[in-house]
Protein backbone atom coordinates (compact mmCIF):
# COMPACT_ATOMS: atom_id res chain seq x y z
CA UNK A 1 122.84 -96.47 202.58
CA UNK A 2 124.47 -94.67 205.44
CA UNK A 3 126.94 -91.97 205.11
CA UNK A 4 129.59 -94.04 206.24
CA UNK A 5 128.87 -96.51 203.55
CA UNK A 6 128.43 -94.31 200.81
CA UNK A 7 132.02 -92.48 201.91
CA UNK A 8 133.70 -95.95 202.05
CA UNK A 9 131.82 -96.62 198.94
CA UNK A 10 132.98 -93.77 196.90
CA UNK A 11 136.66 -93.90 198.33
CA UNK A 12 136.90 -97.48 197.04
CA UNK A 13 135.29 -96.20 193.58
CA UNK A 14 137.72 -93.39 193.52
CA UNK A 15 140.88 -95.50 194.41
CA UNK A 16 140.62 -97.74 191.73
CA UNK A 17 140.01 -95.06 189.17
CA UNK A 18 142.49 -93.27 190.18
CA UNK A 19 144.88 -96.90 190.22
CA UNK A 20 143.62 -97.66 186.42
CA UNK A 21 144.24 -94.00 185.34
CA UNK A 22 147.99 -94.30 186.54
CA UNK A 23 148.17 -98.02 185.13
CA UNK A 24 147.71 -96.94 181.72
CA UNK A 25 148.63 -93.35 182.25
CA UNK A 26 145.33 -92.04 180.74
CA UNK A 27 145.67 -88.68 182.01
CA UNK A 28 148.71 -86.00 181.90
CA UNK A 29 149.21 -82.60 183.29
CA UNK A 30 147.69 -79.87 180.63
CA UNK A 31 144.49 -82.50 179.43
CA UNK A 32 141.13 -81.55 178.77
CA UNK A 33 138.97 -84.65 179.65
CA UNK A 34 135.74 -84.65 177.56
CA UNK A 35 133.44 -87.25 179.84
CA UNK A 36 130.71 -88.44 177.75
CA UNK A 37 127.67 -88.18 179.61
CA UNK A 38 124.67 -90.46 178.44
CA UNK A 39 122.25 -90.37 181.94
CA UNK A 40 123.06 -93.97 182.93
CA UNK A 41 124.69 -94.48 185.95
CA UNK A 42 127.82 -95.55 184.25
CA UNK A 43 128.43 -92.25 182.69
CA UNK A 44 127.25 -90.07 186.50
CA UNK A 45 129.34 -92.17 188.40
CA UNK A 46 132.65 -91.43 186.01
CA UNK A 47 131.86 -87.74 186.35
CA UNK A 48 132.00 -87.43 189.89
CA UNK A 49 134.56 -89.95 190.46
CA UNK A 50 136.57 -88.10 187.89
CA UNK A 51 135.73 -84.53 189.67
CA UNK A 52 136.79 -85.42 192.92
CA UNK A 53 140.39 -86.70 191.45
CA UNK A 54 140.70 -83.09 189.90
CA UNK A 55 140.59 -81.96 192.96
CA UNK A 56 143.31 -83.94 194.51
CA UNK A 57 145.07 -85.65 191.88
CA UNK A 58 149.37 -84.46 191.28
CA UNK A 59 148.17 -83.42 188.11
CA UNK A 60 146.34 -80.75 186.56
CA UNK A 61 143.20 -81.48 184.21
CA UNK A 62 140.58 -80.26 183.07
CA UNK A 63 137.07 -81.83 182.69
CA UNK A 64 133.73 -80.74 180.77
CA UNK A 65 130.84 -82.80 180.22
CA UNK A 66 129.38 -83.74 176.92
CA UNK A 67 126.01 -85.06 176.29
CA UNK A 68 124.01 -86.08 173.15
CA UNK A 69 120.72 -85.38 172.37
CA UNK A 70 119.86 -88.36 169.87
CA UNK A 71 115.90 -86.88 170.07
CA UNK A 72 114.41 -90.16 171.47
CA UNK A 73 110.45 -89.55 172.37
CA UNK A 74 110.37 -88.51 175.36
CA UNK A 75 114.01 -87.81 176.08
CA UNK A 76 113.93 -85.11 179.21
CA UNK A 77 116.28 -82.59 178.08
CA UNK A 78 115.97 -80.67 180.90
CA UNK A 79 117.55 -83.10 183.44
CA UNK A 80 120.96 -83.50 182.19
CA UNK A 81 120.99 -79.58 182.16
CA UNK A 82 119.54 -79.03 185.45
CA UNK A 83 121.85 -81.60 186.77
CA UNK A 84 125.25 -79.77 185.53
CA UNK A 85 124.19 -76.62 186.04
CA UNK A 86 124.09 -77.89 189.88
CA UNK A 87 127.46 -79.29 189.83
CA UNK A 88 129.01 -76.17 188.24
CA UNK A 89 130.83 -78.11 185.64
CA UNK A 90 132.00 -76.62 182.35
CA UNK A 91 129.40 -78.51 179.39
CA UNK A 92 127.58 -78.84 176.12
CA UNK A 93 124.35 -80.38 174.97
CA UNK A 94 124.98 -81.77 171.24
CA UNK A 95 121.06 -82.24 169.78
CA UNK A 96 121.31 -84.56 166.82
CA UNK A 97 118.60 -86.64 165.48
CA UNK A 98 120.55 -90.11 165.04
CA UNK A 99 117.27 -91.25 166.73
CA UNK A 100 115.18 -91.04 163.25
CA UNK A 101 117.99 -92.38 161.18
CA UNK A 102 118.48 -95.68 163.31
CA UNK A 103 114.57 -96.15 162.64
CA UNK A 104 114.82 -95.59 159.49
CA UNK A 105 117.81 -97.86 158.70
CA UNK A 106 116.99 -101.21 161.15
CA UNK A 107 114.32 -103.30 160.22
CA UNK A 108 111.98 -103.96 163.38
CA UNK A 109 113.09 -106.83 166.04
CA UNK A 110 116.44 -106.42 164.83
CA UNK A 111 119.72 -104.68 166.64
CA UNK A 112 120.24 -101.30 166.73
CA UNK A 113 123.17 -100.87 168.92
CA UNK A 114 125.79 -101.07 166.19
CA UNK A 115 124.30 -98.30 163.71
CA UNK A 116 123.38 -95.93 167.10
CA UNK A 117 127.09 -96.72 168.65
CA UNK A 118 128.56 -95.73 165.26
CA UNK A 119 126.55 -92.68 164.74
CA UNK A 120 127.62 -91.36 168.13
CA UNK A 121 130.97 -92.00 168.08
CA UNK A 122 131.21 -90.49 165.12
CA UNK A 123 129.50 -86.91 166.56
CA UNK A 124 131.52 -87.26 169.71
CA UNK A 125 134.73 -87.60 167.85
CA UNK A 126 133.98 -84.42 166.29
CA UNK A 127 132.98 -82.76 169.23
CA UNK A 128 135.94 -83.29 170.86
CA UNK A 129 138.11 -81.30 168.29
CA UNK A 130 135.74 -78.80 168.66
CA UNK A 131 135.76 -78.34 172.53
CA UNK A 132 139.84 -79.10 172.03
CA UNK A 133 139.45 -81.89 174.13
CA UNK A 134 142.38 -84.00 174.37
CA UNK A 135 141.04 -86.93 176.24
CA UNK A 136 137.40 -88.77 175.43
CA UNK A 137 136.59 -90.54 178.76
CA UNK A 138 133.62 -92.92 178.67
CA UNK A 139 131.65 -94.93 181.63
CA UNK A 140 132.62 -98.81 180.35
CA UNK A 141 133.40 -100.74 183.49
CA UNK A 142 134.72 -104.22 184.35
CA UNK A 143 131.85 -106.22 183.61
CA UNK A 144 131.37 -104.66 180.04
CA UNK A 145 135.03 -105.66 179.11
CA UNK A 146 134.42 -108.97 180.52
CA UNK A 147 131.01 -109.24 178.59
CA UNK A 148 132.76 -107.49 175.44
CA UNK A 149 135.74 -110.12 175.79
CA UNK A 150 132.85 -112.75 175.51
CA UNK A 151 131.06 -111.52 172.71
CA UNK A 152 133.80 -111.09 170.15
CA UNK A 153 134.68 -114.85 171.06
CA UNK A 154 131.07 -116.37 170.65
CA UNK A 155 129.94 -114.36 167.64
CA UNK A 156 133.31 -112.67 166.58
CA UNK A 157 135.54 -115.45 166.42
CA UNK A 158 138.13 -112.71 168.17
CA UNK A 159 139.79 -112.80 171.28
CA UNK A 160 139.27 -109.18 171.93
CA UNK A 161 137.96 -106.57 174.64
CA UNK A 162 137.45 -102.95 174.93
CA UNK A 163 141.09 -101.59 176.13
CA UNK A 164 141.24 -99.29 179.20
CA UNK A 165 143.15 -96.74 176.36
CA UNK A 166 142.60 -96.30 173.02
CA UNK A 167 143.58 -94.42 169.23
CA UNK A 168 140.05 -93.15 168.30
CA UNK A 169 138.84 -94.25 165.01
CA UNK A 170 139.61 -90.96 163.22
CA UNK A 171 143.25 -90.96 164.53
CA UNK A 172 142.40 -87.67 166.35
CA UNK A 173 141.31 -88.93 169.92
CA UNK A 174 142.37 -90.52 173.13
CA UNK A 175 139.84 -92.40 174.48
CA UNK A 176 140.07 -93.71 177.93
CA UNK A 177 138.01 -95.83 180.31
CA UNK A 178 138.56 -94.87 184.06
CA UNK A 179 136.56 -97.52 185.27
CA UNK A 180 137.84 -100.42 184.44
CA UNK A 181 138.84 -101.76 187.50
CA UNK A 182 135.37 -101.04 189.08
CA UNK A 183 132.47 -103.37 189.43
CA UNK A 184 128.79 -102.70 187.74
CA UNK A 185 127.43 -104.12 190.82
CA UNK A 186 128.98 -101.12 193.13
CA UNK A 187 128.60 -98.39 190.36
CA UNK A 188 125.08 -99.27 190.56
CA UNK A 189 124.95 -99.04 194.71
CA UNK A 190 127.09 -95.73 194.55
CA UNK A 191 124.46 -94.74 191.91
CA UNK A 192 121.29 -95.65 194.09
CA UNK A 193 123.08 -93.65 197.15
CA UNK A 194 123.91 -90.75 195.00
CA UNK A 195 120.16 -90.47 193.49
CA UNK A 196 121.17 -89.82 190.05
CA UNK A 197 118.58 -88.62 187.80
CA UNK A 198 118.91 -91.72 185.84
CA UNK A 199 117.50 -91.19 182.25
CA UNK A 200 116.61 -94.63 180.59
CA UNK A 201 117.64 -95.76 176.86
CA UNK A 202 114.46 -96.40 174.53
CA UNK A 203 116.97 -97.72 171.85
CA UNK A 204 119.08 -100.57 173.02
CA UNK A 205 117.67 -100.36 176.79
CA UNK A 206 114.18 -101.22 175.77
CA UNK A 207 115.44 -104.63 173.53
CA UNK A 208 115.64 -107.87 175.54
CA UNK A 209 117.10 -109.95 172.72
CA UNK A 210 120.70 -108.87 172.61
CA UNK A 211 123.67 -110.83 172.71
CA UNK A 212 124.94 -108.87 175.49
CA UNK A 213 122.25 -109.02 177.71
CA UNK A 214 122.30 -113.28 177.16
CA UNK A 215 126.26 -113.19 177.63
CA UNK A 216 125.68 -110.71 181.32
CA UNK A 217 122.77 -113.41 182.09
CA UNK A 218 125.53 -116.37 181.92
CA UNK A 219 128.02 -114.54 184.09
CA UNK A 220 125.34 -114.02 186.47
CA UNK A 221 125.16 -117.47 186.65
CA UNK A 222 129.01 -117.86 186.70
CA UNK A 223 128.95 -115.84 190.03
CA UNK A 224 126.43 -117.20 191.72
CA UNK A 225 128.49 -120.46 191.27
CA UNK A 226 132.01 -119.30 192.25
CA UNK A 227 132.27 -115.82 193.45
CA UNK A 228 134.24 -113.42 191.47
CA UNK A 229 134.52 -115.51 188.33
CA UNK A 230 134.65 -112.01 186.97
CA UNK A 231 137.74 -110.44 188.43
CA UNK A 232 139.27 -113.62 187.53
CA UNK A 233 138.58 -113.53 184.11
CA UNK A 234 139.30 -109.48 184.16
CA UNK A 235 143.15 -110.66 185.06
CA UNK A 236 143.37 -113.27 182.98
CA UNK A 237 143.58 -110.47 180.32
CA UNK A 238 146.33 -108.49 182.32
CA UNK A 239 148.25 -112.03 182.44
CA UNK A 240 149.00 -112.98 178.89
CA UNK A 241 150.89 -115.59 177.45
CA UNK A 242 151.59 -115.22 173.94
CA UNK A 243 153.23 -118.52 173.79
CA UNK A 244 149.49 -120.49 174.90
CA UNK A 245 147.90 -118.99 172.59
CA UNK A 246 147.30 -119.55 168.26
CA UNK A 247 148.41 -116.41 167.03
CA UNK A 248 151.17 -116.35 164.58
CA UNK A 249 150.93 -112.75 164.59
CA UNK A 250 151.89 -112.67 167.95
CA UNK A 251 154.14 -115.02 168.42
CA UNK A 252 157.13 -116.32 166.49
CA UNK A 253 156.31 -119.75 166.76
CA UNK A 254 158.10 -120.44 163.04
CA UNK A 255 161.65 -119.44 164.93
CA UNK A 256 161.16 -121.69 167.97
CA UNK A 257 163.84 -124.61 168.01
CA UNK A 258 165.54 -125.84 171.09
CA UNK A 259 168.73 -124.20 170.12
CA UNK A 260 166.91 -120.86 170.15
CA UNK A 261 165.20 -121.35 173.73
CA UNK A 262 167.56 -119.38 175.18
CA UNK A 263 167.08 -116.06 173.13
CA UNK A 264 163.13 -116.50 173.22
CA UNK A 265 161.31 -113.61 175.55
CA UNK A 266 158.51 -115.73 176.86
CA UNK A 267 159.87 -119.34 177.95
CA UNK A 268 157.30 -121.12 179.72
CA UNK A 269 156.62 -124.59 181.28
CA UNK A 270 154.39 -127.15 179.66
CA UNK A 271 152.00 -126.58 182.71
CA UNK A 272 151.49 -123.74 184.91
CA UNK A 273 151.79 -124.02 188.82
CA UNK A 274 148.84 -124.35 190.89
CA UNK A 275 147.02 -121.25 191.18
CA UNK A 276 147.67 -121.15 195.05
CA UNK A 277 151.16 -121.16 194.55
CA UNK A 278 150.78 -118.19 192.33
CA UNK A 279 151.93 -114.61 193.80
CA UNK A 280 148.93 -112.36 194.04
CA UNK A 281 146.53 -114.73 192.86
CA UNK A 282 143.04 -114.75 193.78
CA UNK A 283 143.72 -118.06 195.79
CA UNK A 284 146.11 -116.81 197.65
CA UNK A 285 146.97 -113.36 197.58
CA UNK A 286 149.66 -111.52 198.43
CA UNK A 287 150.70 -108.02 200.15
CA UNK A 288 150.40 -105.17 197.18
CA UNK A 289 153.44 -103.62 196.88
CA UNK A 290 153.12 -99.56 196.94
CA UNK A 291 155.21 -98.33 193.74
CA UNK A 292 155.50 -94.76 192.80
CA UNK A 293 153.34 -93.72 189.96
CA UNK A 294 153.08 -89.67 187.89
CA UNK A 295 149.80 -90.59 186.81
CA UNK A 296 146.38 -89.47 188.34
CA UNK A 297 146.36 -91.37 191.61
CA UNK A 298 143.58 -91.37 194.31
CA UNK A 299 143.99 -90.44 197.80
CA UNK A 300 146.99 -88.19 196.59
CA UNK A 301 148.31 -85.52 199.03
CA UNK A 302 150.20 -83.67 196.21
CA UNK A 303 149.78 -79.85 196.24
CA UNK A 304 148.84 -78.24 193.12
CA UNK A 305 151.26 -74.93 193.10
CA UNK A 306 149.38 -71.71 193.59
């Protein structure tokens, strides 16, 4: 990739970071942003991306890398060290041997990735009170919300994704996803331009029969068939209507009576307009408008004070 590519390709990366961050106001002046670093190209790209907002962002932060040692055979622990060490970034190696217990526990041909995600959640979470880290910040991207959306749905029976900003499960933690609005397809050409020392899963990365890898195969195919299929889908979960959907949970639909249409928050017609006459919709879209935002935006000209 040439350099102009790779600049334009990193700006882009960086802009929409830096547009999800002040979206969902993930980061605030004074934070300590623990990024979770696993040696995909997920977790690299989020900790440069999130770097080179430090630098220019209206807000102070600060960032320090975190990586866990789970004691796979053949892990290379030197890389991830060697690699930081370059960058001059503030971080800690965490060795524990979930590795041995996820063996142990999971009969063979069968999934691992729920025991192994729970185990390591579970020693991140406590690593970030101990590093008094006030902000968890992992690599998921748009394509794993979109293929997490899908999976609760088929096999869940939930309509459900990962959320850009989170409660941890100990009620101790923020954790926040930067790259949501980013694409796996450019993380992974920003990743093949940076030459990341990409270290490869033998747990989950080495099993062909998972749920998620059949649900990523069928939006493949979505895409090839109509182009962006999913960025639309990605929006459709910014655009909800609680009134078109089941959910009495969400939606009062016991109260609704004609004489109470006029006090009801979330009117809408029987069927919606077509999508070219929607404002800003994929079909036709419009102008963004620029609106001021305190969060951590990209391409900021904001001076820190001295």
């Amino acid at each position: 990739m040439k350099t102009t590519q790779l600049n334009r390709l990193q700006k882009r990366l960086r802009r929409k970071a830096g547009e999800a961050i002040a979206d969902y106001h993930m980061i605030d002046d004074g934070d300590r942003v623990m990024v979770c670093l696993s040696g995909g190209k997920d977790s690299y790209t989020l900790l440069e991306i999130l770097m080179g907002l430090q630098r220019s962002a209206p807000v102070r932060f600060d960032i320090v890398a975190v990586n866990l040692d789970q004691k796979q055979p053949g892990f290379p622990e030197h890389v991830l060290p060697e690699y930081l060490d370059g960058l001059g970034v503030e971080y800690k190696i965490v060795t524990e041997d979930t590795y041995s217990i996820v063996m142990e526990k999971i009969k063979p041909g069968k999934t691992m990735c729920s025991l192994c995600s729970r185990l390591r959640r579970g020693i991140l979470y406590r690593t970030a009170g101990e590093l008094g880290a006030t902000k968890i910040a992992l690599g998921h991207h748009m394509d794993d919300l979109v293929e997490t959306l899908f999976l609760n749905m088929f096999h869940g029976s939930r309509l459900k994704t990962m959320p850009p900003k989170l409660v941890s499960d100990d009620r101790r933690n923020i954790v926040i996803r930067p790259l949501v609005y980013c694409r796996e397809k450019e993380i992974a050409r920003f990743a093949r331009a940076r030459n990341y020392p990409i270290i490869p899963c033998n747990l989950c990365g080495a099993q062909t029969n998972l749920q998620r890898v059949q649900i990523k195969n069928m939006l493949t195919e979505w895409e090839k068939q109509s182009p962006n299929r999913v960025v639309s889908i990605f929006r459709s979960m910014q655009r909800v209507t609680r009134s078109h959907l089941l959910d009495t949970g969400l939606y009062d639909f016991a109260s609704m009576t004609l004489e109470s249409a006029n006090e009801m928050d979330e009117l809408d017609i029987a069927f919606d307009p077509p999508a070219g006459l929607i404002s800003g919709s994929l079909l036709n879209p419009q102008p963004e408008q620029k609106t001021e935002t305190r969060g951590v935006a990209a391409g900021s000209s904001v001076h820190r004070p001295a």
